[in-house]
PDB file of N, CA and C in Angstrom:
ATOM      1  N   UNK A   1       0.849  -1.186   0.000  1.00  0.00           N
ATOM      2  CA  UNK A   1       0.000   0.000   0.000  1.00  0.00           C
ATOM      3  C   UNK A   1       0.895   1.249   0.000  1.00  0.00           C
ATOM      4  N   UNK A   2       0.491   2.274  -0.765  1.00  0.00           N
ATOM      5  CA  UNK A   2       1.166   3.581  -1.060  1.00  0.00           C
ATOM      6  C   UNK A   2       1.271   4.333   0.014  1.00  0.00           C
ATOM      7  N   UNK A   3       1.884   4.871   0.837  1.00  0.00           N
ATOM      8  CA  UNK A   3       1.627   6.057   1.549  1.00  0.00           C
ATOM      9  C   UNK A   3       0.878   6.833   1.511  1.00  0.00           C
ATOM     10  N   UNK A   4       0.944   7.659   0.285  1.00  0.00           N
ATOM     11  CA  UNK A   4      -0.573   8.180   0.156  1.00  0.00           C
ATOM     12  C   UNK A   4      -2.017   7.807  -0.284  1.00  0.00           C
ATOM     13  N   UNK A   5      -1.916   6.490   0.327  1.00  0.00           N
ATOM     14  CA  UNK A   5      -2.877   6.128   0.298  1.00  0.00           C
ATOM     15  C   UNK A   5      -3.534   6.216   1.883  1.00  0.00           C
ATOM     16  N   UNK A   6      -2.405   6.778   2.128  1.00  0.00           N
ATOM     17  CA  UNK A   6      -3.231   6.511   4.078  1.00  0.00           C
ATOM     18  C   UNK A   6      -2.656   8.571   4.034  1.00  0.00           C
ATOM     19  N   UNK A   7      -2.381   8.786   3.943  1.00  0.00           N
ATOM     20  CA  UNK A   7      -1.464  10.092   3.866  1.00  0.00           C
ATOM     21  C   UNK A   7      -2.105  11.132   2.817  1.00  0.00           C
ATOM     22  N   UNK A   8      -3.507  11.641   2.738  1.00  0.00           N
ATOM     23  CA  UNK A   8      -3.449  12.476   1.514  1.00  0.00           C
ATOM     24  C   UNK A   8      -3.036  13.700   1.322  1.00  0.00           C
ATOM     25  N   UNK A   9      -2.920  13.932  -0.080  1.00  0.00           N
ATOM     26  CA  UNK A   9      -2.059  15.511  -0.011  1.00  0.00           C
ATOM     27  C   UNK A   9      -2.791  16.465   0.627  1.00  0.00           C
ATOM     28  N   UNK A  10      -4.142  16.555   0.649  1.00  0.00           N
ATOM     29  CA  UNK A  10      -5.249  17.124   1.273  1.00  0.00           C
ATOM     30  C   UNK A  10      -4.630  17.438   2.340  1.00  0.00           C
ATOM     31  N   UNK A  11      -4.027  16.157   3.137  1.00  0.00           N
ATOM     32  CA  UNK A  11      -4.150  16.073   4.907  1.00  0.00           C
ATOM     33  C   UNK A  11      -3.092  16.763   4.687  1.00  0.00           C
ATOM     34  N   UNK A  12      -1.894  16.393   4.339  1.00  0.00           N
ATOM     35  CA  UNK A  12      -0.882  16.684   4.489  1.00  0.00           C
ATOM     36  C   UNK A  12      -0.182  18.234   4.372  1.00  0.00           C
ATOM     37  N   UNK A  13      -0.931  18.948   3.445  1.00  0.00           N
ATOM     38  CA  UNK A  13      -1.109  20.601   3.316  1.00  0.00           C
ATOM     39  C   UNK A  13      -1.953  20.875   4.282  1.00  0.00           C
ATOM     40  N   UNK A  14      -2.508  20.659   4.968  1.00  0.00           N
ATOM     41  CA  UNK A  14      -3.712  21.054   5.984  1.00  0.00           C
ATOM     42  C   UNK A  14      -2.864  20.672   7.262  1.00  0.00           C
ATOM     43  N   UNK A  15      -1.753  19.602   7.282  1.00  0.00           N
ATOM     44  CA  UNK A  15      -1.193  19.805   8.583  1.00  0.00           C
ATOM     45  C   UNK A  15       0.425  20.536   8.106  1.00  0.00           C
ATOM     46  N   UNK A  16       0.271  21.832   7.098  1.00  0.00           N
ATOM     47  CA  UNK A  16       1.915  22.719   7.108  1.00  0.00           C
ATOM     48  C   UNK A  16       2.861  21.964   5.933  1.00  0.00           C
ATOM     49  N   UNK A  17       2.813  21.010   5.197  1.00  0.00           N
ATOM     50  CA  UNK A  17       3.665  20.051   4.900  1.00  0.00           C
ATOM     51  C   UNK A  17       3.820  21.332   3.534  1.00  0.00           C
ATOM     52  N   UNK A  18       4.619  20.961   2.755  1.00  0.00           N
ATOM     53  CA  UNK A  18       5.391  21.861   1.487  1.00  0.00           C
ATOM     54  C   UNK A  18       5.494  20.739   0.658  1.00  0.00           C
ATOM     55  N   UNK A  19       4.223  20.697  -0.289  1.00  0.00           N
ATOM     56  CA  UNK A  19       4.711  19.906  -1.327  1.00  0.00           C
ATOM     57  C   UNK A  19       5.979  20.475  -2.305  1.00  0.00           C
ATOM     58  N   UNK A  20       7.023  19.331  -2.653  1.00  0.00           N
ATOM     59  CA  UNK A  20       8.202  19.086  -3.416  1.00  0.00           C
ATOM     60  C   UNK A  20       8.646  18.204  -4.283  1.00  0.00           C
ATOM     61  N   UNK A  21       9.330  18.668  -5.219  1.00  0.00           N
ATOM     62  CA  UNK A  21       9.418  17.830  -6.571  1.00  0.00           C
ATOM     63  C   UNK A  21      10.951  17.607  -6.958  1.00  0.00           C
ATOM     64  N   UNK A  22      11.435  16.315  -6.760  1.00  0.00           N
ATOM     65  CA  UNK A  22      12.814  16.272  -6.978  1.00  0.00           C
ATOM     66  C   UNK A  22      12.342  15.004  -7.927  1.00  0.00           C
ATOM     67  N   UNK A  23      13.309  13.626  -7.844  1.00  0.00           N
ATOM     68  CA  UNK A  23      12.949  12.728  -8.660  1.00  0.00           C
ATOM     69  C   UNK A  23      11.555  12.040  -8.510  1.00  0.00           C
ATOM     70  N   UNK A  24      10.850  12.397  -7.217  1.00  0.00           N
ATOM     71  CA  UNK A  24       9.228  12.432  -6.781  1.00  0.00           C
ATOM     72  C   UNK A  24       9.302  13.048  -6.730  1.00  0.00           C
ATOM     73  N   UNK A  25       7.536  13.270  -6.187  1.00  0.00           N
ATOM     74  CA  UNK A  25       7.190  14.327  -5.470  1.00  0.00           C
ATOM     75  C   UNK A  25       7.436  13.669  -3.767  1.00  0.00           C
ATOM     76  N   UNK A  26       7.196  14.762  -2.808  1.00  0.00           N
ATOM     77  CA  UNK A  26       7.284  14.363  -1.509  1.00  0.00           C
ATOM     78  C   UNK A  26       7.190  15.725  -0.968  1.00  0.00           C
ATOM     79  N   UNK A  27       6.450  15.155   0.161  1.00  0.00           N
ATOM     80  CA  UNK A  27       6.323  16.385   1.441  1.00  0.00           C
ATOM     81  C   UNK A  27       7.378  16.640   2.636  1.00  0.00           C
ATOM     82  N   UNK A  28       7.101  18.047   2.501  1.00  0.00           N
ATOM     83  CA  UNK A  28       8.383  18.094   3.992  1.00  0.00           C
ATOM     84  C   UNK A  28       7.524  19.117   5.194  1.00  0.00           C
ATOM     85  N   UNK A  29       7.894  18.816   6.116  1.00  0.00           N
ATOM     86  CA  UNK A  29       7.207  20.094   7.342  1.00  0.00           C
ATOM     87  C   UNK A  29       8.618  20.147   8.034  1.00  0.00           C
ATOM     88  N   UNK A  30       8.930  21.639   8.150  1.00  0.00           N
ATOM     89  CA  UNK A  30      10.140  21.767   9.238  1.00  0.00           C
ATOM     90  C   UNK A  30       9.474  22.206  10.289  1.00  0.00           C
ATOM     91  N   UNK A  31       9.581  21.234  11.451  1.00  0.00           N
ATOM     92  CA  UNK A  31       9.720  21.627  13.019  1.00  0.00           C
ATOM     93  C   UNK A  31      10.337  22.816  13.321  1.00  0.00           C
ATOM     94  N   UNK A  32      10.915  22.521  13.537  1.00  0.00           N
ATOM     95  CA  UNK A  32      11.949  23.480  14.068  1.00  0.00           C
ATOM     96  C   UNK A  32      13.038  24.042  12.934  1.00  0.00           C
ATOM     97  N   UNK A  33      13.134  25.278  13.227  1.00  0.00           N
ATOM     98  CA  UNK A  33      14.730  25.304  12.324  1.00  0.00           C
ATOM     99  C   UNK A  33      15.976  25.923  13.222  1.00  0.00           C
ATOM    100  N   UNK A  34      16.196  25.998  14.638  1.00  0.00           N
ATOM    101  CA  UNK A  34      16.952  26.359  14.492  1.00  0.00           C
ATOM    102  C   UNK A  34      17.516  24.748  15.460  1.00  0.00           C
ATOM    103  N   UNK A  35      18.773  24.863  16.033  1.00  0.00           N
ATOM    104  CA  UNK A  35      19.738  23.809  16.067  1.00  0.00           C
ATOM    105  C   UNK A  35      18.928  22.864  17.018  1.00  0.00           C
ATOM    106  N   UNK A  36      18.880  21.509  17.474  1.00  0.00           N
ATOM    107  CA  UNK A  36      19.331  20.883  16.273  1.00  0.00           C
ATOM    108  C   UNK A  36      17.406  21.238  15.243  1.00  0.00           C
ATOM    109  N   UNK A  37      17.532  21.379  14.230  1.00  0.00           N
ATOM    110  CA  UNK A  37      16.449  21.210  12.990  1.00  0.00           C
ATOM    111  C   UNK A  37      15.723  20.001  13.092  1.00  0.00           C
ATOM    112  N   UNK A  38      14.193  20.423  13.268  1.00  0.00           N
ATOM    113  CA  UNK A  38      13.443  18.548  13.032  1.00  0.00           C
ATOM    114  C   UNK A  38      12.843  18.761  11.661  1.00  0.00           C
ATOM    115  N   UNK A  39      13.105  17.594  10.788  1.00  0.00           N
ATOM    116  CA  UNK A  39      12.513  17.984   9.416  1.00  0.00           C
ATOM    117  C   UNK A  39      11.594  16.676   9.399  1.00  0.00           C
ATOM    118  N   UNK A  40      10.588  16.293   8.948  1.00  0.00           N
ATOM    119  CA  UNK A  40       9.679  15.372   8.506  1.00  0.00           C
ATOM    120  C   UNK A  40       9.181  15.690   6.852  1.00  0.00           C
ATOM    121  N   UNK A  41       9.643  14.162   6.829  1.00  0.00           N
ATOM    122  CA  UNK A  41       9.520  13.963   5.213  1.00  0.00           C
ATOM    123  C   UNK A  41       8.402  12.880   4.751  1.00  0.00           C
ATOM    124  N   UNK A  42       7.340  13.740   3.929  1.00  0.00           N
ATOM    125  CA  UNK A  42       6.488  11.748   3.541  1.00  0.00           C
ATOM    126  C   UNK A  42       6.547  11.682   1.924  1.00  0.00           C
ATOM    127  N   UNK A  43       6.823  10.657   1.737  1.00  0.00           N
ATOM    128  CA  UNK A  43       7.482  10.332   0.185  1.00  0.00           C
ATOM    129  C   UNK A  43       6.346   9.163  -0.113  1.00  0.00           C
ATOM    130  N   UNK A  44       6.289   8.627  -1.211  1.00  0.00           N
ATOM    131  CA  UNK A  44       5.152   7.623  -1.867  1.00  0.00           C
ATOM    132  C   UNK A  44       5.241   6.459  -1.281  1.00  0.00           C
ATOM    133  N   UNK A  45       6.041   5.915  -0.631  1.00  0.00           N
ATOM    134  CA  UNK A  45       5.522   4.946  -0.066  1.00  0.00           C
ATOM    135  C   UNK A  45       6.585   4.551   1.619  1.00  0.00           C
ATOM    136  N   UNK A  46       6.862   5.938   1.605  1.00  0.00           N
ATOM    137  CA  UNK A  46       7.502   5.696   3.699  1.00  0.00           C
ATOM    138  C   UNK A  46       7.510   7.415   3.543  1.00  0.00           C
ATOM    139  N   UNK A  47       7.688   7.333   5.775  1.00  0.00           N
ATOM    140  CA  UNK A  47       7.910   8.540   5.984  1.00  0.00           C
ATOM    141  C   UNK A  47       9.322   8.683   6.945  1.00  0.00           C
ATOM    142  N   UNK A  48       9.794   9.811   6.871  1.00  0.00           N
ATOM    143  CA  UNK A  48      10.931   9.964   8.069  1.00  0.00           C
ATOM    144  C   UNK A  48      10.855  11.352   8.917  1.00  0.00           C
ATOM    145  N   UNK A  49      11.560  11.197   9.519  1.00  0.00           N
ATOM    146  CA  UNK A  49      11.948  11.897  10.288  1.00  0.00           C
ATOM    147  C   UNK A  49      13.881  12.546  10.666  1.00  0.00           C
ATOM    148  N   UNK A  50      14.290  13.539  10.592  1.00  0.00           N
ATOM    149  CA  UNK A  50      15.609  13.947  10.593  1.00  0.00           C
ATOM    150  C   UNK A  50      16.062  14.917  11.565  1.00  0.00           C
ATOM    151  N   UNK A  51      16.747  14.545  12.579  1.00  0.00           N
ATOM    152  CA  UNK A  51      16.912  15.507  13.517  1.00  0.00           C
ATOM    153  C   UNK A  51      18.316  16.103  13.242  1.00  0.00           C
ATOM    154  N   UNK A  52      18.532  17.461  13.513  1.00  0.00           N
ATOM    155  CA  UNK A  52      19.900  18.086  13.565  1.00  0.00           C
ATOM    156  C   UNK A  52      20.761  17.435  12.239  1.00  0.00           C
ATOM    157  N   UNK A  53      21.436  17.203  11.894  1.00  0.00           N
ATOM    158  CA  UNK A  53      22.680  16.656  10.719  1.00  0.00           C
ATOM    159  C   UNK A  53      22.464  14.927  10.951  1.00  0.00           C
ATOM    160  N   UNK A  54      21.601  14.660  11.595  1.00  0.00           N
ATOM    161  CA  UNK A  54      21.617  12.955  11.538  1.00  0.00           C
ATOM    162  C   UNK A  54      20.865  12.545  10.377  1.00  0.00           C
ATOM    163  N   UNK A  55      20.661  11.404  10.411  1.00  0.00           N
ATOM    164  CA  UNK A  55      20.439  10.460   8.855  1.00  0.00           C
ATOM    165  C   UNK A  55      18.734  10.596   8.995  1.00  0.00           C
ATOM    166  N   UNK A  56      18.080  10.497   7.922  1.00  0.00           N
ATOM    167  CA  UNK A  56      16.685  10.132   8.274  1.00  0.00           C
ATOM    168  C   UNK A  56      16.259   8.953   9.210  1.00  0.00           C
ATOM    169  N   UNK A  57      15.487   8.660   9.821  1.00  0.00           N
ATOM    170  CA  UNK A  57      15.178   7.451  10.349  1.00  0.00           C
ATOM    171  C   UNK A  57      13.435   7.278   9.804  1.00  0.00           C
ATOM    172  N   UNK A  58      12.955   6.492   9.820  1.00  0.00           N
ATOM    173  CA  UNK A  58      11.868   5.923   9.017  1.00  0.00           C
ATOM    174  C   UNK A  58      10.690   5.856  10.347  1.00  0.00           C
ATOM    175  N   UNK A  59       9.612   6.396  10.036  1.00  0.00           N
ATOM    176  CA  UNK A  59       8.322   6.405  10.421  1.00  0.00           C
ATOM    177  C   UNK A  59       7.347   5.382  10.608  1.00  0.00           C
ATOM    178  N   UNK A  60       7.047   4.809  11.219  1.00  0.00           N
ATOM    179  CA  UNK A  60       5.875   4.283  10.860  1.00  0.00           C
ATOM    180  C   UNK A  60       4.705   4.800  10.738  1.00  0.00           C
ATOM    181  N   UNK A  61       3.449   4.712   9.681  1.00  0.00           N
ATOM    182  CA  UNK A  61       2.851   5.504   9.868  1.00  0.00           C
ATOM    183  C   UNK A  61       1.264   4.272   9.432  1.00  0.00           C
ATOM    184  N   UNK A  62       0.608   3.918  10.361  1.00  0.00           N
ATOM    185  CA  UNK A  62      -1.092   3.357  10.886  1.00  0.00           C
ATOM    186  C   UNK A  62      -2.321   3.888   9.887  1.00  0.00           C
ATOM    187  N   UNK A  63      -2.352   5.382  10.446  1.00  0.00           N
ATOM    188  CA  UNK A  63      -3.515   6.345   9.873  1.00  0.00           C
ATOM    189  C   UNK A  63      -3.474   7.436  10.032  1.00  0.00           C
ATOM    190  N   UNK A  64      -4.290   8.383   9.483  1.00  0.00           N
ATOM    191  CA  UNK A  64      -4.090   9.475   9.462  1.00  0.00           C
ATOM    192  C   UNK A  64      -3.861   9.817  11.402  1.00  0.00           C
ATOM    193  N   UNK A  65      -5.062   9.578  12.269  1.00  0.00           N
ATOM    194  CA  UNK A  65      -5.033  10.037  13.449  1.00  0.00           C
ATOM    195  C   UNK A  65      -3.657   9.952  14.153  1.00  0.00           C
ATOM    196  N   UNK A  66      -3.139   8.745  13.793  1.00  0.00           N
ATOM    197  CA  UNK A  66      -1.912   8.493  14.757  1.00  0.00           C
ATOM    198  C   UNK A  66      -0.803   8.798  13.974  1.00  0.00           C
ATOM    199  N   UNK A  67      -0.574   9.705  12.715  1.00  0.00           N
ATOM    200  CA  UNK A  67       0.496  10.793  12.481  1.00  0.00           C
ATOM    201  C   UNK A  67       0.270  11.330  12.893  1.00  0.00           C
ATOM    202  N   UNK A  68      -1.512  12.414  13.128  1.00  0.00           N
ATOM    203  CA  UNK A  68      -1.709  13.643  13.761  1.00  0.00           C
ATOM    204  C   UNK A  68      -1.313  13.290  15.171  1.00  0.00           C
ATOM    205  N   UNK A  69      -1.469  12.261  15.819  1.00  0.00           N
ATOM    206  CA  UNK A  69      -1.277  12.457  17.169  1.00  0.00           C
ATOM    207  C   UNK A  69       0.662  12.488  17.423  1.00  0.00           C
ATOM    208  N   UNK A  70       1.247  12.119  16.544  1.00  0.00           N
ATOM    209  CA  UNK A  70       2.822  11.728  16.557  1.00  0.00           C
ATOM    210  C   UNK A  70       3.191  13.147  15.675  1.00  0.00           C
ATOM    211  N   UNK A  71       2.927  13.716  15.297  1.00  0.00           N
ATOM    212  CA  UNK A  71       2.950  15.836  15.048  1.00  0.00           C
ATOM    213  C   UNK A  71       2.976  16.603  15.916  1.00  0.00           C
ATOM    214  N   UNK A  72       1.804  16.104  16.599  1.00  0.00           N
ATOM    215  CA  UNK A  72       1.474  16.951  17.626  1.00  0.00           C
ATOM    216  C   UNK A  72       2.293  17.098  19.054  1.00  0.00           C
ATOM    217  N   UNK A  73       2.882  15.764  19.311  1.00  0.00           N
ATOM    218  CA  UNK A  73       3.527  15.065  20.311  1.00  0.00           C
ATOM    219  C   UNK A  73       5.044  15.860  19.958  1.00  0.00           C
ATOM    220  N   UNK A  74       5.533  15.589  18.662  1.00  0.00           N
ATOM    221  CA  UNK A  74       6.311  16.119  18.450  1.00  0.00           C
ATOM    222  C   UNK A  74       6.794  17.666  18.405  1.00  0.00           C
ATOM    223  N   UNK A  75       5.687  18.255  18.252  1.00  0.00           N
ATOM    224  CA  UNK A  75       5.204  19.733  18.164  1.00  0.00           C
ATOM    225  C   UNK A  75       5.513  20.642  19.888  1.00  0.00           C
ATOM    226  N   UNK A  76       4.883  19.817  20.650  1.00  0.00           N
ATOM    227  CA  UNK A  76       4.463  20.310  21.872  1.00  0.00           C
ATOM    228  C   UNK A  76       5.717  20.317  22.583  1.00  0.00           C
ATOM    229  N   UNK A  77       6.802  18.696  22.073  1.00  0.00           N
ATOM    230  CA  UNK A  77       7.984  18.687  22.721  1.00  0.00           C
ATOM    231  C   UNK A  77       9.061  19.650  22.760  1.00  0.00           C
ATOM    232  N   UNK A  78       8.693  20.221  21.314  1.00  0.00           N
ATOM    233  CA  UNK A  78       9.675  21.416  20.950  1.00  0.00           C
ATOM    234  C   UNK A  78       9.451  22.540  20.993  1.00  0.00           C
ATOM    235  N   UNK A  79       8.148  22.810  22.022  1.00  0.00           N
ATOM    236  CA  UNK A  79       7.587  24.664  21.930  1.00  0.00           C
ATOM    237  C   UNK A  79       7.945  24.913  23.554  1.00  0.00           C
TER     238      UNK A  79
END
């Protein structure tokens, strides 16, 4: 199953994401930007996550609710 098939672009602009076009397309939302940077990435079929200069690490991602709730979690940690 596709990512965006659980992930629509709909949702995904509605929760900040920046659609982008390199050899896909794929979404990014920056957390944070200043040190370390949280970037979240969802691409066609996985998502990640990238903190400060480290490597992506890979997402799991259920349904829509339990990204929104793993955003939000993430959101709150860093305000």
């Amino acid at each position: 199953m596709n990512l965006t098939e659980i992930l629509s672009p709909e949702f995904l602009m509605d929760k900040d994401f920046t659609k982008k076009v390199s050899d896909e397309v794929y979404y990014e939302l920056e957390i944070a930007s200043s040190e370390p940077s949280v970037i979240i990435y969802v691409y066609n079929n996985s998502a990640s996550i990238c903190i400060g200069t480290g490597r992506e690490k890979d997402i799991k991602v259920e349904s829509e609710s339990q990204f929104s709730q793993f955003l939000e979690t993430i959101q709150n940690t860093l305000s």
